[in-house]
N, C-alpha and C. Protein backbone atom coordinates (compact mmCIF):
# COMPACT_ATOMS: atom_id res chain seq x y z
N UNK A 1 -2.79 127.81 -83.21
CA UNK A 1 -1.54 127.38 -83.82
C UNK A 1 -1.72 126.00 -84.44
N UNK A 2 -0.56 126.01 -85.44
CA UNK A 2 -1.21 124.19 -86.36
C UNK A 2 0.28 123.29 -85.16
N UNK A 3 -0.03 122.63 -85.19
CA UNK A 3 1.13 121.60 -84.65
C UNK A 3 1.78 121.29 -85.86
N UNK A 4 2.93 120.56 -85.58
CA UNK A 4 3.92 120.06 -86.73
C UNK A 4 4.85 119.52 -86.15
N UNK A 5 4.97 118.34 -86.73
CA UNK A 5 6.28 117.31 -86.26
C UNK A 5 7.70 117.81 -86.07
N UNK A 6 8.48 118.26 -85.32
CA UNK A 6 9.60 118.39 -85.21
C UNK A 6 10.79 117.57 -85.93
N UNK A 7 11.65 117.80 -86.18
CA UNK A 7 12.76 116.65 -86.38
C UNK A 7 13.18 116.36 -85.08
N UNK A 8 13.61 115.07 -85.10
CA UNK A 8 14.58 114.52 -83.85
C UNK A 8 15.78 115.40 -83.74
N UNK A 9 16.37 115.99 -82.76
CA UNK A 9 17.53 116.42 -82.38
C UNK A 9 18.75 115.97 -82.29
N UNK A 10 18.84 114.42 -82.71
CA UNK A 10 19.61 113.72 -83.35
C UNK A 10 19.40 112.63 -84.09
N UNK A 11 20.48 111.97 -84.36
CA UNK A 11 19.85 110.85 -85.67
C UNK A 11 19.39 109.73 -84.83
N UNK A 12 18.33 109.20 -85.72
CA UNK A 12 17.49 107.72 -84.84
C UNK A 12 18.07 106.81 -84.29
N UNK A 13 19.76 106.68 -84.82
CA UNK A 13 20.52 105.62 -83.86
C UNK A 13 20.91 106.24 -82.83
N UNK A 14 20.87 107.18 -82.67
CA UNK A 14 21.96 108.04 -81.90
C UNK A 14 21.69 107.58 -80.33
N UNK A 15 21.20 107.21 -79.76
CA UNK A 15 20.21 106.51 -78.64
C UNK A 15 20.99 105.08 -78.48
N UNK A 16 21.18 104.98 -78.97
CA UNK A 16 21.70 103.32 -78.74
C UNK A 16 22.95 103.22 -78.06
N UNK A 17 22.81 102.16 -76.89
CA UNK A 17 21.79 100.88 -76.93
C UNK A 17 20.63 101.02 -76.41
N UNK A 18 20.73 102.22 -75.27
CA UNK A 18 19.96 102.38 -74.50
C UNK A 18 18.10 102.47 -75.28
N UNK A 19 17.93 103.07 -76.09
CA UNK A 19 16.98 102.95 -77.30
C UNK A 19 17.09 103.33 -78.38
N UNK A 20 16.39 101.90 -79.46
CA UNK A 20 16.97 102.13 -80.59
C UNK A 20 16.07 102.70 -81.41
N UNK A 21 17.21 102.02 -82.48
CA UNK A 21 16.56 103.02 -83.85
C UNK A 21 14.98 102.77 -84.22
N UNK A 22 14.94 101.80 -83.96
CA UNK A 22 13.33 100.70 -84.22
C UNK A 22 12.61 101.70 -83.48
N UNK A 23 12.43 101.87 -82.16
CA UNK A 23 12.17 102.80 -81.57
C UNK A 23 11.75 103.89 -81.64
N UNK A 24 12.64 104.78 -81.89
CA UNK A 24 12.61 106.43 -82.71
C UNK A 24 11.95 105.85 -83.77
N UNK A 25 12.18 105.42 -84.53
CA UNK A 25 11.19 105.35 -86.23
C UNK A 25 9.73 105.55 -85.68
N UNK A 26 9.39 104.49 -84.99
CA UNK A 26 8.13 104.23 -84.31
C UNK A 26 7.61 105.00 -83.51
N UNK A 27 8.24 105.97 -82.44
CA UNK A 27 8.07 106.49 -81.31
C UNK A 27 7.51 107.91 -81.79
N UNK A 28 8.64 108.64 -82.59
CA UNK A 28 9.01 109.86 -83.11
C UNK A 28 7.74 109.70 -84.35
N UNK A 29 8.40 108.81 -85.10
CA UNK A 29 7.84 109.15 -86.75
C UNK A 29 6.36 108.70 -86.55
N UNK A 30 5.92 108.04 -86.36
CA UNK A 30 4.03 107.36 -86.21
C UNK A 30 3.38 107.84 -85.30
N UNK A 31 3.96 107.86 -84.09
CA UNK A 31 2.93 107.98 -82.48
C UNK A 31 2.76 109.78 -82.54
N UNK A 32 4.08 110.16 -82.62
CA UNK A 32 4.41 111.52 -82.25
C UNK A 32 4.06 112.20 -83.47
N UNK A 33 3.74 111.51 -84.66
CA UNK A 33 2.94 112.25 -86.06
C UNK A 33 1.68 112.42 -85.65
N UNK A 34 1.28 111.28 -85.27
CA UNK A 34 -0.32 110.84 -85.35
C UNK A 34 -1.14 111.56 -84.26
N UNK A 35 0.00 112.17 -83.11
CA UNK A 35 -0.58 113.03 -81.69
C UNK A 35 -0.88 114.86 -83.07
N UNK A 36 -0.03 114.89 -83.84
CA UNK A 36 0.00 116.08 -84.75
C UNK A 36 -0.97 115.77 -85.41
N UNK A 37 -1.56 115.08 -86.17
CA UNK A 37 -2.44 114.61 -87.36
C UNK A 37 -3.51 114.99 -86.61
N UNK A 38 -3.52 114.17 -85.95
CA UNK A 38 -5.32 113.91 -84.75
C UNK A 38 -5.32 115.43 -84.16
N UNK A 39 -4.38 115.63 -83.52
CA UNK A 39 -4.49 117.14 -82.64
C UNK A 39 -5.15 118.33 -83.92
N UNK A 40 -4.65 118.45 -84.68
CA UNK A 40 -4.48 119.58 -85.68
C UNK A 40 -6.39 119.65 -86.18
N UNK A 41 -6.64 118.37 -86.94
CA UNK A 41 -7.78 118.14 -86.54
C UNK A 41 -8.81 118.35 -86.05
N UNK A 42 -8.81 118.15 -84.60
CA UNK A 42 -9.40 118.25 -83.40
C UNK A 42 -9.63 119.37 -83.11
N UNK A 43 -8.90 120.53 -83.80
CA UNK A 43 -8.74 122.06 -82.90
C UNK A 43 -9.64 122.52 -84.34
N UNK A 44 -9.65 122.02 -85.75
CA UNK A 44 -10.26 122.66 -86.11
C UNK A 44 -11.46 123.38 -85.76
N UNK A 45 -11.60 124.62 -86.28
CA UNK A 45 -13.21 125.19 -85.96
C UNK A 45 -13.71 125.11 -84.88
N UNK A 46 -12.41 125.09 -83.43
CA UNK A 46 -12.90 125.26 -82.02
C UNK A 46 -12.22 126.35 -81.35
N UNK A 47 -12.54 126.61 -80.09
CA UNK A 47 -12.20 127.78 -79.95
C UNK A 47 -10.58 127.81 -79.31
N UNK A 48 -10.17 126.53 -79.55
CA UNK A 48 -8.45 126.28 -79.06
C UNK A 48 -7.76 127.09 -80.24
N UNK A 49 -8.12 126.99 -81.51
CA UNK A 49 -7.36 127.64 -83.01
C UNK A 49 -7.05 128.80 -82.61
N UNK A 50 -5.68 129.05 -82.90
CA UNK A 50 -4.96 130.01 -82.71
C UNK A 50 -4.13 130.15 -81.13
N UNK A 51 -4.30 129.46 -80.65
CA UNK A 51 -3.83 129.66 -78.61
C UNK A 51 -2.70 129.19 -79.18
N UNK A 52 -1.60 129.26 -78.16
CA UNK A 52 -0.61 128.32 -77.55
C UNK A 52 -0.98 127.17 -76.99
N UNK A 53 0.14 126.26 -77.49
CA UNK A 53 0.06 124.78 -77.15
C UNK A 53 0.07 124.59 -76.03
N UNK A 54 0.58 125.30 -74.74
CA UNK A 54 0.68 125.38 -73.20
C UNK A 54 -1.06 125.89 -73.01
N UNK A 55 -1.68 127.15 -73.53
CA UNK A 55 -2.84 127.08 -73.55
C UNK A 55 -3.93 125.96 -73.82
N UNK A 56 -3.54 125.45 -75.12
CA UNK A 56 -4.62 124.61 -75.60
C UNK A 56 -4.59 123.35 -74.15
N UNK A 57 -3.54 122.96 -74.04
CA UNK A 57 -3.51 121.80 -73.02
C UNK A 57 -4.19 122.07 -71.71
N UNK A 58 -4.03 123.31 -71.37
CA UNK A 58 -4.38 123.71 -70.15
C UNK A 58 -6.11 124.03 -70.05
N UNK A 59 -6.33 124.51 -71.27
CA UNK A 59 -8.06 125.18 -71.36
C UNK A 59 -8.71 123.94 -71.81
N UNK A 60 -8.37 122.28 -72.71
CA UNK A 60 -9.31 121.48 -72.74
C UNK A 60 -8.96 120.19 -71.96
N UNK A 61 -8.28 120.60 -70.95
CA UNK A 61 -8.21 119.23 -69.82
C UNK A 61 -9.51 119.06 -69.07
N UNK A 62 -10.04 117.99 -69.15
CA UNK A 62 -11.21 117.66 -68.86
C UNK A 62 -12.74 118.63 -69.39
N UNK A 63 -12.06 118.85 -70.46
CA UNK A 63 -13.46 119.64 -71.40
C UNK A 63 -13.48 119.12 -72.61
N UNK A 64 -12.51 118.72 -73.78
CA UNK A 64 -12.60 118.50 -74.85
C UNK A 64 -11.28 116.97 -74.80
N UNK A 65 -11.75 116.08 -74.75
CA UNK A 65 -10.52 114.67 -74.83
C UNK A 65 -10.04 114.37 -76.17
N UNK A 66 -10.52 114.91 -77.05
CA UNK A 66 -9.61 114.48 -78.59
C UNK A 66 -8.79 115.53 -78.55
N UNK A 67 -9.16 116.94 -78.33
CA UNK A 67 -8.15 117.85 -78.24
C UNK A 67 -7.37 117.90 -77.39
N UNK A 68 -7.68 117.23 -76.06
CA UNK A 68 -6.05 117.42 -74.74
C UNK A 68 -5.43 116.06 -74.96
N UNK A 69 -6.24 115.10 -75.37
CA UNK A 69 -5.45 113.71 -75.38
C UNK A 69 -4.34 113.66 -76.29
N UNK A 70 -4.31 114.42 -77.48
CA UNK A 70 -3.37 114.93 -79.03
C UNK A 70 -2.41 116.10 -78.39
N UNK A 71 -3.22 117.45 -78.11
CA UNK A 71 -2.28 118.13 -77.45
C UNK A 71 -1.49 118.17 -76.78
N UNK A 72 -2.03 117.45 -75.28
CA UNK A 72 -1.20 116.84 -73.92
C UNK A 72 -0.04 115.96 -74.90
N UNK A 73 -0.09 114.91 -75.58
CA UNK A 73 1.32 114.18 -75.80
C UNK A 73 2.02 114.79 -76.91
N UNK A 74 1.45 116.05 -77.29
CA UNK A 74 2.45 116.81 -78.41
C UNK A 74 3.45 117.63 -77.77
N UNK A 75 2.72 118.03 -76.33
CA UNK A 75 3.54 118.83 -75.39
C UNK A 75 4.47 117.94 -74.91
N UNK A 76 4.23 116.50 -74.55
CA UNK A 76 4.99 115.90 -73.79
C UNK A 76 5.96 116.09 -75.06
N UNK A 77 6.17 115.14 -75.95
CA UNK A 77 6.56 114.80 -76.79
C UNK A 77 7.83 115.69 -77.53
N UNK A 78 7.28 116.69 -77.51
CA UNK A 78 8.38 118.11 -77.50
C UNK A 78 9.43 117.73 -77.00
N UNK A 79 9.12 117.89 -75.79
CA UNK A 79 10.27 118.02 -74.82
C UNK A 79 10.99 116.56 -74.62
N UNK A 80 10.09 115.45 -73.91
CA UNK A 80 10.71 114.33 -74.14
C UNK A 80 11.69 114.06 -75.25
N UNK A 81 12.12 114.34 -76.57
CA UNK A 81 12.95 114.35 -77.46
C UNK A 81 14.28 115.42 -76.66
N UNK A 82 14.18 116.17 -76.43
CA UNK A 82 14.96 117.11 -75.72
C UNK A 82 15.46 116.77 -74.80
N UNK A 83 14.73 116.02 -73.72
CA UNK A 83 15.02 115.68 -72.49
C UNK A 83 16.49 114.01 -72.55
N UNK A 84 16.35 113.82 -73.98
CA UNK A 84 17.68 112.92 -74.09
C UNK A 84 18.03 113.48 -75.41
N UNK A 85 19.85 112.54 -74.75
CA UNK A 85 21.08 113.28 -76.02
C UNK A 85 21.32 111.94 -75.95
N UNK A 86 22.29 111.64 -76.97
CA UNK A 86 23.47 110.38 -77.25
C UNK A 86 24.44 110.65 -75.90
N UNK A 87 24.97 110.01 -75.08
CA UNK A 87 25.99 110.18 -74.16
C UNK A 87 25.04 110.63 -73.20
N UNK A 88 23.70 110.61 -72.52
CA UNK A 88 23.39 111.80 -71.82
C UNK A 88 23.61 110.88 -70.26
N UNK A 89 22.40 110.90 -68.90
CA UNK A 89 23.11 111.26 -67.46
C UNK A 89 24.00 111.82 -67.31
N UNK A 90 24.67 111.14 -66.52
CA UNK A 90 26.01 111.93 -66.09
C UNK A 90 25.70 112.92 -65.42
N UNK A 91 26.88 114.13 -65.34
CA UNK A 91 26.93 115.21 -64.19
C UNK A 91 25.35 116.11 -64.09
N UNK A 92 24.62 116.35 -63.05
CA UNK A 92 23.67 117.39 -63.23
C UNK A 92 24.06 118.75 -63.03
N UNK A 93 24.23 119.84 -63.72
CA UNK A 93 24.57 120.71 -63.39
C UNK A 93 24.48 121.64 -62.47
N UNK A 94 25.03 122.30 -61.41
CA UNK A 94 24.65 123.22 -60.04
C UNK A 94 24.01 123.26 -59.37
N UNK A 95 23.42 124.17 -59.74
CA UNK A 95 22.29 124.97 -59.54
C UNK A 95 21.19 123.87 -59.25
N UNK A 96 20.58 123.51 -60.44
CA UNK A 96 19.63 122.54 -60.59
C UNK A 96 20.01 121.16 -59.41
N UNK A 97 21.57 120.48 -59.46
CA UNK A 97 21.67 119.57 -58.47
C UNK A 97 21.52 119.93 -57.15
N UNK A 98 21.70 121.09 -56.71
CA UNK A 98 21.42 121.72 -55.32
C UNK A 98 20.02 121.27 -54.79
N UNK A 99 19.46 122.23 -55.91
CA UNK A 99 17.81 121.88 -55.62
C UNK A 99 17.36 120.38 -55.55
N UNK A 100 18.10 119.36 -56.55
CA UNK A 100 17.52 118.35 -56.27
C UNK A 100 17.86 118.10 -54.62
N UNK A 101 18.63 118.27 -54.21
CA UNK A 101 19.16 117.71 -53.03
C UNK A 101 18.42 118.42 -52.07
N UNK A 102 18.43 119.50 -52.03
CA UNK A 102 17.70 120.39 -51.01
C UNK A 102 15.85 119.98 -51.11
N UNK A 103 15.63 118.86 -52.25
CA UNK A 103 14.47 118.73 -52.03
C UNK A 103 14.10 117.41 -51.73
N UNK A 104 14.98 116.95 -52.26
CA UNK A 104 15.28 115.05 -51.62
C UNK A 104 16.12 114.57 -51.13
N UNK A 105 17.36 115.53 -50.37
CA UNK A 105 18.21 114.99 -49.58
C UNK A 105 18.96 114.08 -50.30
N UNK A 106 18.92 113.70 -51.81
CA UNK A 106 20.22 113.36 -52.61
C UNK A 106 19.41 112.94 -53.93
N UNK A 107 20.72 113.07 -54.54
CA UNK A 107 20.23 112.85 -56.23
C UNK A 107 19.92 111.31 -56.31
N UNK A 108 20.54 110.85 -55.67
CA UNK A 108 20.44 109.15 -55.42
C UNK A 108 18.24 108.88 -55.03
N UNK A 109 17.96 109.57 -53.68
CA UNK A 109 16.60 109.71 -53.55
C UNK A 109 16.06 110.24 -54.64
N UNK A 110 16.18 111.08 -55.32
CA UNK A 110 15.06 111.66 -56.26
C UNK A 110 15.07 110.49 -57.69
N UNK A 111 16.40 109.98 -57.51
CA UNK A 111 16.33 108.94 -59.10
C UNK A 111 15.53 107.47 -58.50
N UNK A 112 15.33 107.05 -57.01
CA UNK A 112 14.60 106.20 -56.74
C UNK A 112 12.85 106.38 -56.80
N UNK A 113 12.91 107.79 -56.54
CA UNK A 113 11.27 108.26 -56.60
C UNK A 113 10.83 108.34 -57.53
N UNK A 114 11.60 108.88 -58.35
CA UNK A 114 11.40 108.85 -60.24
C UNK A 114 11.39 107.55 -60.85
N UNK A 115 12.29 106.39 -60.44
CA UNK A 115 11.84 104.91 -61.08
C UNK A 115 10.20 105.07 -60.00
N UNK A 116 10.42 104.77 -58.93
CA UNK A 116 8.87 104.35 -58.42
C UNK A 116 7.98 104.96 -58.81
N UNK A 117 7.38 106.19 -59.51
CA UNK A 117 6.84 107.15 -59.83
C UNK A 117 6.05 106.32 -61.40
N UNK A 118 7.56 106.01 -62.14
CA UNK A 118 7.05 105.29 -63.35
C UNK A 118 6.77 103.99 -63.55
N UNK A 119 7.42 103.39 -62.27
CA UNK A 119 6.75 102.08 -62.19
C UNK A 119 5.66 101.34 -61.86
N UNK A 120 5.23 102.58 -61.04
CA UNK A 120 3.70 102.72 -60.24
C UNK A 120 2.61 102.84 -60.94
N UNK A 121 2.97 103.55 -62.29
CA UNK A 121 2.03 104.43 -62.82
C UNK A 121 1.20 103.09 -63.78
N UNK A 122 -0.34 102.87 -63.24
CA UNK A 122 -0.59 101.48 -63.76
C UNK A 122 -0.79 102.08 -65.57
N UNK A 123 -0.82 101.43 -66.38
CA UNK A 123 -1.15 101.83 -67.64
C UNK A 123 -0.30 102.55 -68.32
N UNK A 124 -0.61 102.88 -69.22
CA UNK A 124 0.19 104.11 -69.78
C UNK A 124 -0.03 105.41 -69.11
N UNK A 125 1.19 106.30 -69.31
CA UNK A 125 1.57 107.72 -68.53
C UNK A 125 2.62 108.17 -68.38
N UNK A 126 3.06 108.73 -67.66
CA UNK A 126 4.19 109.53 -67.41
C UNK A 126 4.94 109.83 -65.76
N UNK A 127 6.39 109.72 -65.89
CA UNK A 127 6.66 109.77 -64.56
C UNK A 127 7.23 111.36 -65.00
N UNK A 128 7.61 112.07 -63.84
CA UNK A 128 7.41 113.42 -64.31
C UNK A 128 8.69 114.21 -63.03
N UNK A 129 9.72 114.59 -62.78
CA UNK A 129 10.14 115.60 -62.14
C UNK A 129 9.40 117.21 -62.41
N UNK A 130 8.55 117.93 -61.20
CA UNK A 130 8.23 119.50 -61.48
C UNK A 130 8.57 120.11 -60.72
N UNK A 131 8.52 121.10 -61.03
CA UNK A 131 8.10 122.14 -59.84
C UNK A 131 7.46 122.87 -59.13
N UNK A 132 6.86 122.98 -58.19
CA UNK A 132 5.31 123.48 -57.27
C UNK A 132 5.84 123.75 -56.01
N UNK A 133 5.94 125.40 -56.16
CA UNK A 133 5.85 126.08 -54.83
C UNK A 133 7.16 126.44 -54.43
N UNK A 134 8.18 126.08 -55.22
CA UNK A 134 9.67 126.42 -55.10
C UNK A 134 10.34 125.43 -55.11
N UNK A 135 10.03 124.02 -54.80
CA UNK A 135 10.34 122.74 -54.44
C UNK A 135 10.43 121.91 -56.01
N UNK A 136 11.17 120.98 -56.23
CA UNK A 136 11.15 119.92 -56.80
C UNK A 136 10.71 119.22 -56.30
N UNK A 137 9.70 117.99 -57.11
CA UNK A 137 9.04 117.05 -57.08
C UNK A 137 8.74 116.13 -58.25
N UNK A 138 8.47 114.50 -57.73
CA UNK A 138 8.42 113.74 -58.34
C UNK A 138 6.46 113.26 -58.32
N UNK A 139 6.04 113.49 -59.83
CA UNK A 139 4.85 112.71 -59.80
C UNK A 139 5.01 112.02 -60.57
N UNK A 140 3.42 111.36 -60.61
CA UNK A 140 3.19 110.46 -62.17
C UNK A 140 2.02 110.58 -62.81
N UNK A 141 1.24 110.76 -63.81
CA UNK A 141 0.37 111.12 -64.49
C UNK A 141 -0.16 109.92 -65.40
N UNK A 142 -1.66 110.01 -66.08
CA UNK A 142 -2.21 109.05 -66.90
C UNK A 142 -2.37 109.24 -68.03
N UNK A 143 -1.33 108.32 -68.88
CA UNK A 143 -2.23 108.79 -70.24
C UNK A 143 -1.28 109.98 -70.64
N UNK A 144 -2.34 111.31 -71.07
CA UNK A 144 -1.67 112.41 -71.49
C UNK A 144 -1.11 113.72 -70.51
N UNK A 145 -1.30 113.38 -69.66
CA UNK A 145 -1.41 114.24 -68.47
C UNK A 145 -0.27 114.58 -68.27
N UNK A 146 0.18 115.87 -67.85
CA UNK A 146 1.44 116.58 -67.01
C UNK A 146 1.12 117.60 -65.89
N UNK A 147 2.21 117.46 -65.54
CA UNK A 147 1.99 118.10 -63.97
C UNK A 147 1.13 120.01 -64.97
N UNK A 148 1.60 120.41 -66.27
CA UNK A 148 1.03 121.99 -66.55
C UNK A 148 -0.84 121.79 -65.94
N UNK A 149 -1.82 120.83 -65.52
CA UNK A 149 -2.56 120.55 -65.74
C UNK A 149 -3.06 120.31 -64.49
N UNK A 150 -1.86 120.73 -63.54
CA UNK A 150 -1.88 119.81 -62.17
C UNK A 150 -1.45 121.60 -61.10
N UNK A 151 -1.54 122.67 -61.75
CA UNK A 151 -0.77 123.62 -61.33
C UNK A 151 0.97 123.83 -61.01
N UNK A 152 1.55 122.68 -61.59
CA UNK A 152 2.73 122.47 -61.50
C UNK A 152 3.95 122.39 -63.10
N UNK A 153 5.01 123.18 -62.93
CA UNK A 153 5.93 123.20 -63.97
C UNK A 153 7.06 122.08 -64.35
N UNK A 154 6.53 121.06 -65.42
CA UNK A 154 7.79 119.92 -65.87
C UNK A 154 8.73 120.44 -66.22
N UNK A 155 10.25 119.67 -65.11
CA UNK A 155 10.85 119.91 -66.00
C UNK A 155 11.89 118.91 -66.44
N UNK A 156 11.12 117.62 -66.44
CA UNK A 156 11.89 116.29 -67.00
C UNK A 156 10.62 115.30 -66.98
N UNK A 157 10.43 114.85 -67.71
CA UNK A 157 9.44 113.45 -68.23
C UNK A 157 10.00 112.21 -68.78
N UNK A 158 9.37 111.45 -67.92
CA UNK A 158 9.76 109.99 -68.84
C UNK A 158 8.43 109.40 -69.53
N UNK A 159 8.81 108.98 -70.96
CA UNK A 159 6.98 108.55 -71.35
C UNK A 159 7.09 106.81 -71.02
N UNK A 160 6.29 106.50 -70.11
CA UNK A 160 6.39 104.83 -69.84
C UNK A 160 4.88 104.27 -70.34
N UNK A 161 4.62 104.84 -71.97
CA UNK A 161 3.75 104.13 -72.40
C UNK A 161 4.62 102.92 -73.11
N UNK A 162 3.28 101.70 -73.45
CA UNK A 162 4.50 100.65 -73.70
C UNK A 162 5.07 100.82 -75.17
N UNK A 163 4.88 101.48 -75.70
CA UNK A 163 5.09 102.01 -76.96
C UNK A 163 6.55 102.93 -77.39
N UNK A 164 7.03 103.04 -75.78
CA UNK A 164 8.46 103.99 -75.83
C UNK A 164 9.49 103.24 -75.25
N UNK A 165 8.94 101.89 -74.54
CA UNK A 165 9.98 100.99 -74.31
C UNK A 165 9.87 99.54 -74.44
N UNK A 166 9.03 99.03 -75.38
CA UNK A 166 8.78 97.74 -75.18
C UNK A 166 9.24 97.03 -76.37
N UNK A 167 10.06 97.09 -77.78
CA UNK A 167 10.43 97.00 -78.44
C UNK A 167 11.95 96.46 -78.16
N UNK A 168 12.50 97.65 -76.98
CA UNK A 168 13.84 97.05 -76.46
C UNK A 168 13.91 96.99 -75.39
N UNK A 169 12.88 97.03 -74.20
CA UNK A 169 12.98 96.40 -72.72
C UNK A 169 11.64 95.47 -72.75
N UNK A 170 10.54 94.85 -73.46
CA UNK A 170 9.85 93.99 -73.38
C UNK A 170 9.39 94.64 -71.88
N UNK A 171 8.64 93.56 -71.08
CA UNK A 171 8.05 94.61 -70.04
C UNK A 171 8.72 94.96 -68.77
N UNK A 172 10.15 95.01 -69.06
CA UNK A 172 11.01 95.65 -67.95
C UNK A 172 10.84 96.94 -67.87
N UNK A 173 10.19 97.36 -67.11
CA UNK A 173 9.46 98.83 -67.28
C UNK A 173 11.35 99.62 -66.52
N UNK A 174 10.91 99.11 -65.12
CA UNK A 174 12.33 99.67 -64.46
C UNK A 174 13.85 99.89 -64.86
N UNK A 175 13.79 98.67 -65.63
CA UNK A 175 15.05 98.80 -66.48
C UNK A 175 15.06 99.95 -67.79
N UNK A 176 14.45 100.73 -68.31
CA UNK A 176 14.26 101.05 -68.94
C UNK A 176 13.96 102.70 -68.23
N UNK A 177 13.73 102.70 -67.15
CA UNK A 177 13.54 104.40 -66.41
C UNK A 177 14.82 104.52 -66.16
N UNK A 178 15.56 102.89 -65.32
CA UNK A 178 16.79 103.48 -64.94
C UNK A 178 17.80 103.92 -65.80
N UNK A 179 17.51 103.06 -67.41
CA UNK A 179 18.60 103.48 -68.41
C UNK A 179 18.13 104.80 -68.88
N UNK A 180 17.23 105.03 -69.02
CA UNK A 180 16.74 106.56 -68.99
C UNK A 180 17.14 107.76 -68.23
N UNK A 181 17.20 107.65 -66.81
CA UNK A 181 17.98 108.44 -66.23
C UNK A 181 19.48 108.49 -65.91
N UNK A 182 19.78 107.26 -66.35
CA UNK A 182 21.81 106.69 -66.24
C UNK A 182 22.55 107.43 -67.43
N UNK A 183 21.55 107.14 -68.42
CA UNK A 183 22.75 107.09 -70.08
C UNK A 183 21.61 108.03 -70.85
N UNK A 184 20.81 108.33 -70.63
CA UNK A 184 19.94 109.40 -71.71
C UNK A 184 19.26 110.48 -71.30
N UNK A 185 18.62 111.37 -70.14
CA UNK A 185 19.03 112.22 -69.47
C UNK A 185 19.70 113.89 -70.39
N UNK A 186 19.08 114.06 -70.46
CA UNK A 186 20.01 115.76 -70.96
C UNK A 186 19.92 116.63 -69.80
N UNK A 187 20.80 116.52 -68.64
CA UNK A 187 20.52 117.17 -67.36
C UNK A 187 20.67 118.71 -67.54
N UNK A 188 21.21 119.19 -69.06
CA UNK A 188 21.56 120.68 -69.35
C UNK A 188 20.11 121.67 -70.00
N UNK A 189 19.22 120.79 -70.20
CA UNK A 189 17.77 120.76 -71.08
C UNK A 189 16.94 120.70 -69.64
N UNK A 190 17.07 120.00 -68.67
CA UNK A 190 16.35 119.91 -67.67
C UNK A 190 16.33 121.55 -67.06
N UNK A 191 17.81 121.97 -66.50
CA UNK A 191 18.33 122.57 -65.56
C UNK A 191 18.00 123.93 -66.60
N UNK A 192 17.79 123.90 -67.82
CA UNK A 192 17.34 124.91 -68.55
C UNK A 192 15.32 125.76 -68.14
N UNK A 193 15.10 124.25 -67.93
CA UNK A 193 13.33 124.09 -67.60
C UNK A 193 13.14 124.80 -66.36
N UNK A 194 14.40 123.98 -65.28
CA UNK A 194 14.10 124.28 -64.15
C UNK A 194 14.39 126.16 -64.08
N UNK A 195 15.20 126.83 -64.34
CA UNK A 195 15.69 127.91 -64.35
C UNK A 195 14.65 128.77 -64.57
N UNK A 196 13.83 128.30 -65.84
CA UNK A 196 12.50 129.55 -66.37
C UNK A 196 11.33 129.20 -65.46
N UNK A 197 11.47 127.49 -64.39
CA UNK A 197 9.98 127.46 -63.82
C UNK A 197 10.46 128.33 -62.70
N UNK A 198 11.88 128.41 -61.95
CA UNK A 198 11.84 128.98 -60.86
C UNK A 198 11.84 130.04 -60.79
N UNK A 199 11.88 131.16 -62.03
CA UNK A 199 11.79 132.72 -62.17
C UNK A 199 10.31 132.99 -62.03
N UNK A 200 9.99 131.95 -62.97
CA UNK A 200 8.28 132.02 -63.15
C UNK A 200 7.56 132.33 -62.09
């Protein structure tokens, strides 16, 4: 398959204050091109051409690094756009809040494990809610990495390279997970993820 830039799912201000437009231009339009440019590339004339993007990520993790390092953040990248709306936290829906609770004993615990997760994570990476084994869980990953890679199903990412928050949190890393999970959050996009990993 060729990769190709998505449009944003809403307009580049639409994020604000929590992140701005400067941001998205930069985040979306350059980083999240350039994971497409390089990836597309990379797969030429190898034996990834033609797979699925869940494939390609999964068959050159730790075999081919220009191809999972492009792939891995095209996958993230997907979804991360998805994973926030304008207006988003707020209520988590049912189903999905049950589970958080039944797996961390409150939504309050799982949003503390998820800042520590991304605050921990030295370098660039990812803090990551999945799922493995029926359970919700909180990891964190390097670089391009997601839990698909780890035997485990994402189904919420935060990208805490400094490139997705340092423009408007400078190096308040924490401040910037927590406004992430407070005010941007699409808990209806999550609880969508979670639904197809737990049939899966």
């Amino acid at each position: 398959m060729t990769f190709t830039l998505p449009d944003l799912p809403y307009a580049h201000d639409a994020l604000q204050p929590f992140m701005s437009k400067e941001t998205l231009e930069f985040h979306h339009d350059k980083h999240h091109q350039a994971y497409v440019t390089n990836g597309n590339n990379a797969i030429k004339g190898t034996e990834f051409e033609g797979k699925s993007l869940e494939e390609i990520v999964k068959a050159s993790h730790g075999k081919n690094p220009a191809v999972f390092n492009n792939a891995g953040q095209h996958y993230n990248h997907l979804h991360f756009w998805k994973w926030m709306k304008p207006n988003g936290g707020g209520a988590i829906p049912g189903a999905l809040e049950k589970a958080i609770i039944d797996s961390f004993g409150s939504v309050e615990k799982m949003k503390e494990d998820f800042v520590a997760a991304g605050v921990g994570q030295f370098g660039s990476g990812w803090a990551w809610l999945e799922v493995k084994g029926g359970k919700i869980a909180v990891s964190k990953t390097p670089n391009g990495e997601s839990p698909l890679v780890n035997g485990a199903s994402p189904i919420l990412g935060c990208d805490v390279w400094e490139h997705s928050y340092y423009i408007d949190y400078r190096n308040r890393r924490p401040d910037y997970l927590k406004a992430f999970l407070e005010s941007l959050v699409n808990w209806e996009y999550v609880a969508e993820m979670y639904d197809a990993a737990a049939k899966a």
